[in-house]
PDB file of N, CA and C in Angstrom:
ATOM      1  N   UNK A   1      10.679   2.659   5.453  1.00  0.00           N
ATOM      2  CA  UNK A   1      11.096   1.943   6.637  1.00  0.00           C
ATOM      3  C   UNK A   1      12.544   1.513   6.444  1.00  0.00           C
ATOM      4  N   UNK A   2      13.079   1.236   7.822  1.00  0.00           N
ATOM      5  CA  UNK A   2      14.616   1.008   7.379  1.00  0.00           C
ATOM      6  C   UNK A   2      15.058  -0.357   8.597  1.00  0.00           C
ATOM      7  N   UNK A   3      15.624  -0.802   7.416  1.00  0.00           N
ATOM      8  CA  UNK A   3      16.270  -2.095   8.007  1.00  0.00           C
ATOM      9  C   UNK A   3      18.015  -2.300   8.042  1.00  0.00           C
ATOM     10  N   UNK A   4      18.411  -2.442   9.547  1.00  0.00           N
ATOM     11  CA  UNK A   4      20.142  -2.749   9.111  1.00  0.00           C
ATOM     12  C   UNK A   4      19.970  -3.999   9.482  1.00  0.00           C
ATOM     13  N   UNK A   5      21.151  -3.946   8.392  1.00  0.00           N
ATOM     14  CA  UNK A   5      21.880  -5.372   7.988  1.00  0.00           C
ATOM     15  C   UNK A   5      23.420  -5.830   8.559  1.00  0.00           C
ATOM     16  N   UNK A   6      23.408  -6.493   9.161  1.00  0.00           N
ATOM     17  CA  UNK A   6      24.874  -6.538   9.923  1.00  0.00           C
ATOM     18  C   UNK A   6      25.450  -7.878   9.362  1.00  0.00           C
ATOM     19  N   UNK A   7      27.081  -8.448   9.174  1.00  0.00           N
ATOM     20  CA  UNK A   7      27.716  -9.623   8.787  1.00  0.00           C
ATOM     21  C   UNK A   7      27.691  -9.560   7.710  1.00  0.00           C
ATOM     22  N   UNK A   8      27.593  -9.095   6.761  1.00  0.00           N
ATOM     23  CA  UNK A   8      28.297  -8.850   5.380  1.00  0.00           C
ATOM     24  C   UNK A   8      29.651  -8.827   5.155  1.00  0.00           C
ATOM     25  N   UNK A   9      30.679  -9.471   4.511  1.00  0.00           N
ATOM     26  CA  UNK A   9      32.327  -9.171   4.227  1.00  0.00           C
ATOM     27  C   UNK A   9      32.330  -7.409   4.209  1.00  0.00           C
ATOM     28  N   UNK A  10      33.166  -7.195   4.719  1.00  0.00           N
ATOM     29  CA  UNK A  10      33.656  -5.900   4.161  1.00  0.00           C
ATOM     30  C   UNK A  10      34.034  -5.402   2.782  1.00  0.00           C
ATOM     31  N   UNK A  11      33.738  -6.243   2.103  1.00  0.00           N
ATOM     32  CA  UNK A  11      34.225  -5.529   0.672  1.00  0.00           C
ATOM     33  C   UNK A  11      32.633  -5.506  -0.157  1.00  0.00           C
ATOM     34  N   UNK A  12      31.614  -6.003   0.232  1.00  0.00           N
ATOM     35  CA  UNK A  12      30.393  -5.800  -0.104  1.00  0.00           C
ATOM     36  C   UNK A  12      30.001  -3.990  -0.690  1.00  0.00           C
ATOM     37  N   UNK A  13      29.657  -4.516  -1.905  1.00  0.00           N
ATOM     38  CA  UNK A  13      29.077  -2.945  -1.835  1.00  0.00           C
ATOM     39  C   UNK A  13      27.600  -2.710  -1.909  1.00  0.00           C
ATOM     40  N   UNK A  14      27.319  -1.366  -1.728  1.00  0.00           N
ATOM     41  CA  UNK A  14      26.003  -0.879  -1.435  1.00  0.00           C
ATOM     42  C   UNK A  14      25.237  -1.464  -2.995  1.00  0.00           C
ATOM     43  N   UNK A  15      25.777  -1.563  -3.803  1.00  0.00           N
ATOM     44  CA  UNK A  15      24.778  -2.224  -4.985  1.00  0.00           C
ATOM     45  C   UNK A  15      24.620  -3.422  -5.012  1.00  0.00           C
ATOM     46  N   UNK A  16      25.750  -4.246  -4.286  1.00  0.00           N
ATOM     47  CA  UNK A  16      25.491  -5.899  -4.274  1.00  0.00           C
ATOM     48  C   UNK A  16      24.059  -5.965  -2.838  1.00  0.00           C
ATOM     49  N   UNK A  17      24.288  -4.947  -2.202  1.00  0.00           N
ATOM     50  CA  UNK A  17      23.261  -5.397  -1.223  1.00  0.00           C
ATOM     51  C   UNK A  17      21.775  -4.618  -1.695  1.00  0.00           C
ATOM     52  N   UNK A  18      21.862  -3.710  -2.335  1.00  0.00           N
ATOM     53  CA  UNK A  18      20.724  -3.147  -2.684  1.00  0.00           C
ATOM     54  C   UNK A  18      20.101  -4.392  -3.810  1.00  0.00           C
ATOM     55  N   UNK A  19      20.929  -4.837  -4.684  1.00  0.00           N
ATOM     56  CA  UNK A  19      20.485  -6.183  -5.938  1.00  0.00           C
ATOM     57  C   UNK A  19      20.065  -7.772  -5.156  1.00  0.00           C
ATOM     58  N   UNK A  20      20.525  -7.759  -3.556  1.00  0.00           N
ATOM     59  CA  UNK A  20      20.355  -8.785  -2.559  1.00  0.00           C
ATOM     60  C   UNK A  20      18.985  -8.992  -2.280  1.00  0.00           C
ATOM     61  N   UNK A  21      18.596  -7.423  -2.142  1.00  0.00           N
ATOM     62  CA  UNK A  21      17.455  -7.259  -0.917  1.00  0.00           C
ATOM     63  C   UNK A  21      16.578  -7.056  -1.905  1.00  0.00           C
ATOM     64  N   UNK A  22      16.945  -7.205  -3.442  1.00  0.00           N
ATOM     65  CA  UNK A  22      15.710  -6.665  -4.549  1.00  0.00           C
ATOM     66  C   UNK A  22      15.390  -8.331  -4.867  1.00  0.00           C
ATOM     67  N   UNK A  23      15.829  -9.464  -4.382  1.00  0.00           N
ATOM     68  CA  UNK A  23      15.872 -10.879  -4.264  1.00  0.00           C
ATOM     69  C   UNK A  23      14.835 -11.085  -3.563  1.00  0.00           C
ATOM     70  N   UNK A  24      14.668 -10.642  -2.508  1.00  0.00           N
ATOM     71  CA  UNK A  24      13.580 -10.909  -1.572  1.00  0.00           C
ATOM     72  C   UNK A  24      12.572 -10.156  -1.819  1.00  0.00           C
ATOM     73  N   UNK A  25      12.304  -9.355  -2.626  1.00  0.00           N
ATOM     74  CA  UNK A  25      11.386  -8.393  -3.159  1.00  0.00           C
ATOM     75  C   UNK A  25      11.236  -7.181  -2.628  1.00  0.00           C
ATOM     76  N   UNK A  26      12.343  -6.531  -1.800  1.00  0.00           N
ATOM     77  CA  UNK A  26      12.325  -5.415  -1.386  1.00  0.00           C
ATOM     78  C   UNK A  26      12.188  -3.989  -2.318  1.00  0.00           C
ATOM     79  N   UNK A  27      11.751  -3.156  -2.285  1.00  0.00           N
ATOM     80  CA  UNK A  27      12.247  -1.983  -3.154  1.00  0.00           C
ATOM     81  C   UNK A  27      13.035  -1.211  -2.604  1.00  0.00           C
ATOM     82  N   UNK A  28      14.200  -0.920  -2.955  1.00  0.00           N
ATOM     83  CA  UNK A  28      15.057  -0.244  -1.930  1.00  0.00           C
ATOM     84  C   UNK A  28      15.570   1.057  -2.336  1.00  0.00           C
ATOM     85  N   UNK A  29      15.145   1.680  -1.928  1.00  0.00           N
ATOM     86  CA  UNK A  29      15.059   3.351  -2.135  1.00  0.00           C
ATOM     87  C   UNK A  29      16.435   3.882  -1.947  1.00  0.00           C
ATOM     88  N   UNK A  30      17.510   3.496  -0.779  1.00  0.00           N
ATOM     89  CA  UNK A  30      18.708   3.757  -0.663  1.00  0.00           C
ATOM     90  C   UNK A  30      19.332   3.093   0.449  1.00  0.00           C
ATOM     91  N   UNK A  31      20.739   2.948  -0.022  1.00  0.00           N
ATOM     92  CA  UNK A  31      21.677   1.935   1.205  1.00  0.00           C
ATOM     93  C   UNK A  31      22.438   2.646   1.624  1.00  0.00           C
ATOM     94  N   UNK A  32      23.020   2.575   2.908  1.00  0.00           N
ATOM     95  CA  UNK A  32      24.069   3.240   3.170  1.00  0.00           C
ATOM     96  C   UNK A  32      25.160   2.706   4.684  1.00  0.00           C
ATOM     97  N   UNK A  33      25.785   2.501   3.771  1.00  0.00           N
ATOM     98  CA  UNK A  33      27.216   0.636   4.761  1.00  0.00           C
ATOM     99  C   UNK A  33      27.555   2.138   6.078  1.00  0.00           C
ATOM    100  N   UNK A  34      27.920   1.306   7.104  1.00  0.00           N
ATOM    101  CA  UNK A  34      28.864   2.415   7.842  1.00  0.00           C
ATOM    102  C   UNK A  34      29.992   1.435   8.316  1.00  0.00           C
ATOM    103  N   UNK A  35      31.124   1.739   7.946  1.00  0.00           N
ATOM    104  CA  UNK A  35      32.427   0.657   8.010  1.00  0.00           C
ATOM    105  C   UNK A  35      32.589   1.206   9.712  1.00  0.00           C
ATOM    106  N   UNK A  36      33.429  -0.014  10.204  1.00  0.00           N
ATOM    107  CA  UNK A  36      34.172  -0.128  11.639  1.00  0.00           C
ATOM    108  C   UNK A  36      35.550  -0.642  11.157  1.00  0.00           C
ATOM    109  N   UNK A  37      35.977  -0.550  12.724  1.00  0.00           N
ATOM    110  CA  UNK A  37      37.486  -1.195  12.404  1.00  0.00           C
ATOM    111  C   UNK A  37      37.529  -2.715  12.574  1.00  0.00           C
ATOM    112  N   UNK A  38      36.713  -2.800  12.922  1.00  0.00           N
ATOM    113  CA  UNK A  38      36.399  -4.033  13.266  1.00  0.00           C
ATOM    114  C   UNK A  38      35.413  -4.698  11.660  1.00  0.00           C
ATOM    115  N   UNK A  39      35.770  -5.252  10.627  1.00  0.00           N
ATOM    116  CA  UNK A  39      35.364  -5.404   9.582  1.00  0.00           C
ATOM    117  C   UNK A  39      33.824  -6.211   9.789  1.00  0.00           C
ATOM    118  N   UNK A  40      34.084  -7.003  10.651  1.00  0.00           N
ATOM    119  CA  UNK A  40      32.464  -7.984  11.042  1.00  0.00           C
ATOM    120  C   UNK A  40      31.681  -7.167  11.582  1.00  0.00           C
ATOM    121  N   UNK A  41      31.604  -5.518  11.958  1.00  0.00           N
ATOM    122  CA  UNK A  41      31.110  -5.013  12.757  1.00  0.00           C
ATOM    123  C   UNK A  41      30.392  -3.855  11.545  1.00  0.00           C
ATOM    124  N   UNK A  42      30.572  -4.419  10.218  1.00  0.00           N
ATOM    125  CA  UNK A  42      30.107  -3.411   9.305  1.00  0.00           C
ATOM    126  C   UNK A  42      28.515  -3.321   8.829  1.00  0.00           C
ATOM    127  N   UNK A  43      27.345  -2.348   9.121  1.00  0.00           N
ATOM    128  CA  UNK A  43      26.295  -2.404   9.551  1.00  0.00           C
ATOM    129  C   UNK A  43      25.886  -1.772   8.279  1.00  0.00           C
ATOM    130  N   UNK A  44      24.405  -1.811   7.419  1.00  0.00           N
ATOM    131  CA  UNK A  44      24.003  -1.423   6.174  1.00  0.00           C
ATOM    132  C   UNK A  44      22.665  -0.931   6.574  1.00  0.00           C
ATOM    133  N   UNK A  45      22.508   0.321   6.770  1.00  0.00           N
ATOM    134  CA  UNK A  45      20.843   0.770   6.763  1.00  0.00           C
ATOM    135  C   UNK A  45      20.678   1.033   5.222  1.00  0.00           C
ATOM    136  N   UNK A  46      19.336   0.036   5.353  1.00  0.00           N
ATOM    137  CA  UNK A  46      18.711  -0.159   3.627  1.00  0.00           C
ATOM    138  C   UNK A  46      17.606   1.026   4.158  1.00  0.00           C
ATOM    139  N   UNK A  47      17.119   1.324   3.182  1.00  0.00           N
ATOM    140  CA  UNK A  47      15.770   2.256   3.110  1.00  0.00           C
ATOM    141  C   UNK A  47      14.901   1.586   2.513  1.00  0.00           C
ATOM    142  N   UNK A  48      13.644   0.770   2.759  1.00  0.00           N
ATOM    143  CA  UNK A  48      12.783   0.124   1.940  1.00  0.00           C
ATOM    144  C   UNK A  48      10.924   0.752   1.970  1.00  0.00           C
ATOM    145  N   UNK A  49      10.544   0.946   0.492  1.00  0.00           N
ATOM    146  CA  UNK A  49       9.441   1.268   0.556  1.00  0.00           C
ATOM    147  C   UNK A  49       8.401   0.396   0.704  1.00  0.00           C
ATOM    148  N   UNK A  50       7.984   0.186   2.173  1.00  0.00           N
ATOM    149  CA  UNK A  50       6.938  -0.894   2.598  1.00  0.00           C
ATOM    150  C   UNK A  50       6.661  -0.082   3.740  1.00  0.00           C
ATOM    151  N   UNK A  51       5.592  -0.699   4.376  1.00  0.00           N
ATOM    152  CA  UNK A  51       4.909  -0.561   5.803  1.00  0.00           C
ATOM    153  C   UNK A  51       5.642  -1.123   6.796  1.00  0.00           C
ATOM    154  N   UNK A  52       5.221  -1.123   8.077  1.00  0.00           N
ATOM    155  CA  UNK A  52       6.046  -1.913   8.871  1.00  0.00           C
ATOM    156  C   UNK A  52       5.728  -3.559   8.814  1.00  0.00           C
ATOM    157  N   UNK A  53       4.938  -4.206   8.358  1.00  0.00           N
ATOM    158  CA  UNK A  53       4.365  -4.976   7.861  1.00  0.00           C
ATOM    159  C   UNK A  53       5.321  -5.871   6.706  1.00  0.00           C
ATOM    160  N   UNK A  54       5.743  -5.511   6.138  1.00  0.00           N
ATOM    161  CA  UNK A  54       6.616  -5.495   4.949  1.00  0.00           C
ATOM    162  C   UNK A  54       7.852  -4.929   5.503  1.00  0.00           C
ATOM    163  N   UNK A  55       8.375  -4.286   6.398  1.00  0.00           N
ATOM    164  CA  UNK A  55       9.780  -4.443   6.418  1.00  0.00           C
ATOM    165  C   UNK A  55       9.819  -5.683   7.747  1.00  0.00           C
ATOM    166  N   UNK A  56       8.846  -5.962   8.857  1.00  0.00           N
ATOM    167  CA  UNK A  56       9.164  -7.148   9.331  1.00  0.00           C
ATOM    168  C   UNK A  56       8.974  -8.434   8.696  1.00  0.00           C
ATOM    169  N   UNK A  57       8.604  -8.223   7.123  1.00  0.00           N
ATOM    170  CA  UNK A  57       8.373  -9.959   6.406  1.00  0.00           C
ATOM    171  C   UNK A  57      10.443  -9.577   6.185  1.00  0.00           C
ATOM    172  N   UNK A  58      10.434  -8.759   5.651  1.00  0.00           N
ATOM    173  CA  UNK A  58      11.851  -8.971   4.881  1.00  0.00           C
ATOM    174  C   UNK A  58      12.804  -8.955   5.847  1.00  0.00           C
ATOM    175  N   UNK A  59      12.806  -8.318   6.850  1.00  0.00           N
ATOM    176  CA  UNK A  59      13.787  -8.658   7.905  1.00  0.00           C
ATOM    177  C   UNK A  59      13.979 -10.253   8.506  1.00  0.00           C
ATOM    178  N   UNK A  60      12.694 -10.868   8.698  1.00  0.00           N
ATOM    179  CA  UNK A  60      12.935 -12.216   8.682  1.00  0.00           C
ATOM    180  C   UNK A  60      13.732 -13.082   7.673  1.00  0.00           C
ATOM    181  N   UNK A  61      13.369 -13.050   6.584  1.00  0.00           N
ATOM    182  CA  UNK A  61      13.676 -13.062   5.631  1.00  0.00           C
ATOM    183  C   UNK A  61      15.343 -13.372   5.320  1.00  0.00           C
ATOM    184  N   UNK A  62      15.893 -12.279   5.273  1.00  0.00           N
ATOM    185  CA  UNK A  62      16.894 -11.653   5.718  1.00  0.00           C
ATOM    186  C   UNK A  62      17.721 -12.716   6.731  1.00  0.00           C
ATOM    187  N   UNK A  63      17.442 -12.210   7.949  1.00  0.00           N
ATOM    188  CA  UNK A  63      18.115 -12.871   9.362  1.00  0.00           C
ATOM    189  C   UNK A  63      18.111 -14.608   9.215  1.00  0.00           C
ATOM    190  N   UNK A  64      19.831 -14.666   8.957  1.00  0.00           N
ATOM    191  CA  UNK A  64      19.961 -15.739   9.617  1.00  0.00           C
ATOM    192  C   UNK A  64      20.741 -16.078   7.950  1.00  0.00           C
ATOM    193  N   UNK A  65      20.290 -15.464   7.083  1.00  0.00           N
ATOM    194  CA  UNK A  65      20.356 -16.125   5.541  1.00  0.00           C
ATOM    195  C   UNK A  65      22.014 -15.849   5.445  1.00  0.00           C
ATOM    196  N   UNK A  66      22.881 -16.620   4.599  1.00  0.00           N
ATOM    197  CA  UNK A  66      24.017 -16.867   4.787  1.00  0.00           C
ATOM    198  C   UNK A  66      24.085 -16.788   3.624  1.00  0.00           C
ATOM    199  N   UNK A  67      25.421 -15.516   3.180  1.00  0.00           N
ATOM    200  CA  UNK A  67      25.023 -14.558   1.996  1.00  0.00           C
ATOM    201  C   UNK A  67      26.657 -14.075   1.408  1.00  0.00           C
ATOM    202  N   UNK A  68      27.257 -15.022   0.388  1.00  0.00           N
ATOM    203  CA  UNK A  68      29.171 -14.557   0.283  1.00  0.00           C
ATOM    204  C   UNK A  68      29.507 -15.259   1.508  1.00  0.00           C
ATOM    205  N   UNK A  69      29.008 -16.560   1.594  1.00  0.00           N
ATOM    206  CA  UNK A  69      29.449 -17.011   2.455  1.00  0.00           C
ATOM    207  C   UNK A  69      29.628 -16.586   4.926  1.00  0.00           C
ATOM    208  N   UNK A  70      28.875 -15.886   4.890  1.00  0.00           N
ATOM    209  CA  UNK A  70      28.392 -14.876   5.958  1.00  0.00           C
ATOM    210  C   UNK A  70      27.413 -15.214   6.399  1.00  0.00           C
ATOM    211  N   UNK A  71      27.099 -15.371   7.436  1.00  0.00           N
ATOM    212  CA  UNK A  71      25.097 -14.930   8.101  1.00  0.00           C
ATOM    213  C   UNK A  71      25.146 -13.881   8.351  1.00  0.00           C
ATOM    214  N   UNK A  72      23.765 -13.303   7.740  1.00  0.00           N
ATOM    215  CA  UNK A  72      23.562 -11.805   8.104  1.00  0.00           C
ATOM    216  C   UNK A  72      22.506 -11.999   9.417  1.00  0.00           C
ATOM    217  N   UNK A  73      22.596 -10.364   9.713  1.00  0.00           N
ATOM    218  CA  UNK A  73      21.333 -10.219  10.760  1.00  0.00           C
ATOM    219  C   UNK A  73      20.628  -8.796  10.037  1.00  0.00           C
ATOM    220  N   UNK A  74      19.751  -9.339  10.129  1.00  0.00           N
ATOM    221  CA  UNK A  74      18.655  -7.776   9.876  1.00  0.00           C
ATOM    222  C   UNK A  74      17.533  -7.887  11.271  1.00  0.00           C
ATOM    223  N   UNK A  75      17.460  -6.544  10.999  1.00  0.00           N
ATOM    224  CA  UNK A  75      16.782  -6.185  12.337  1.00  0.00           C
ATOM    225  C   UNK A  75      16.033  -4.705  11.624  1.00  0.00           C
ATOM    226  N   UNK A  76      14.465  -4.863  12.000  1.00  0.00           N
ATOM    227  CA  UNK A  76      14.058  -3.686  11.282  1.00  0.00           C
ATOM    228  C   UNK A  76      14.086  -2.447  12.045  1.00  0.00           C
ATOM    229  N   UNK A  77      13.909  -1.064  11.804  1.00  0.00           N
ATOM    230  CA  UNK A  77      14.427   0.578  12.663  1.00  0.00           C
ATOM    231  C   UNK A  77      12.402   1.012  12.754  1.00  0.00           C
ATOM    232  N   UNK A  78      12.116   0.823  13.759  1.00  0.00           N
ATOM    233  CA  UNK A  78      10.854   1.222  13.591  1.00  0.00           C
ATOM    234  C   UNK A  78      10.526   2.581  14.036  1.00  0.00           C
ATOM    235  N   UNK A  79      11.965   3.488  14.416  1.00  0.00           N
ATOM    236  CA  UNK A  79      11.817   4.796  15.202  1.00  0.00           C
ATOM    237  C   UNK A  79      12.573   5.400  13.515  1.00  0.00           C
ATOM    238  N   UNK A  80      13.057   5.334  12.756  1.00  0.00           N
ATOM    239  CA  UNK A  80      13.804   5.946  11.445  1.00  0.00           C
ATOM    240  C   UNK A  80      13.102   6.245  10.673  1.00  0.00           C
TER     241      UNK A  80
END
């Protein structure tokens, strides 16, 4: 299942967020940032091995949590 993650700094990397989301007990199979020009507009589809069940605990989870100083948003992909 896959969850993006939006509001992260731009200089975040895919291992600080993959070691983030292993905090909340995610297992995360693979990340992958897609930069904008717009730096606040930089979005992270995680890949997590759970049900949908388990990627809507961690998306809660997630949303709202204020992270390097940031609030993120996660929002889980239930069509991916």
């Amino acid at each position: 299942m896959n969850i993006g993650i939006s509001g992260f700094p731009a200089d975040t990397s895919e291992e600080e967020i993959r070691e983030a989301l292993e905090e909340f007990g995610a297992v995360v199979t693979s990340v992958m940032i897609t930069p904008s020009e717009d730096p606040d507009r930089y979005v992270a589809t995680v890949d997590i091995d759970t049900d949908k069940l388990g990627m809507k605990v961690i998306a809660e989870k997630i949303n709202g949590t204020v992270w390097k100083g940031k609030r993120l948003v996660a929002m889980g992909y239930l069509y991916l």
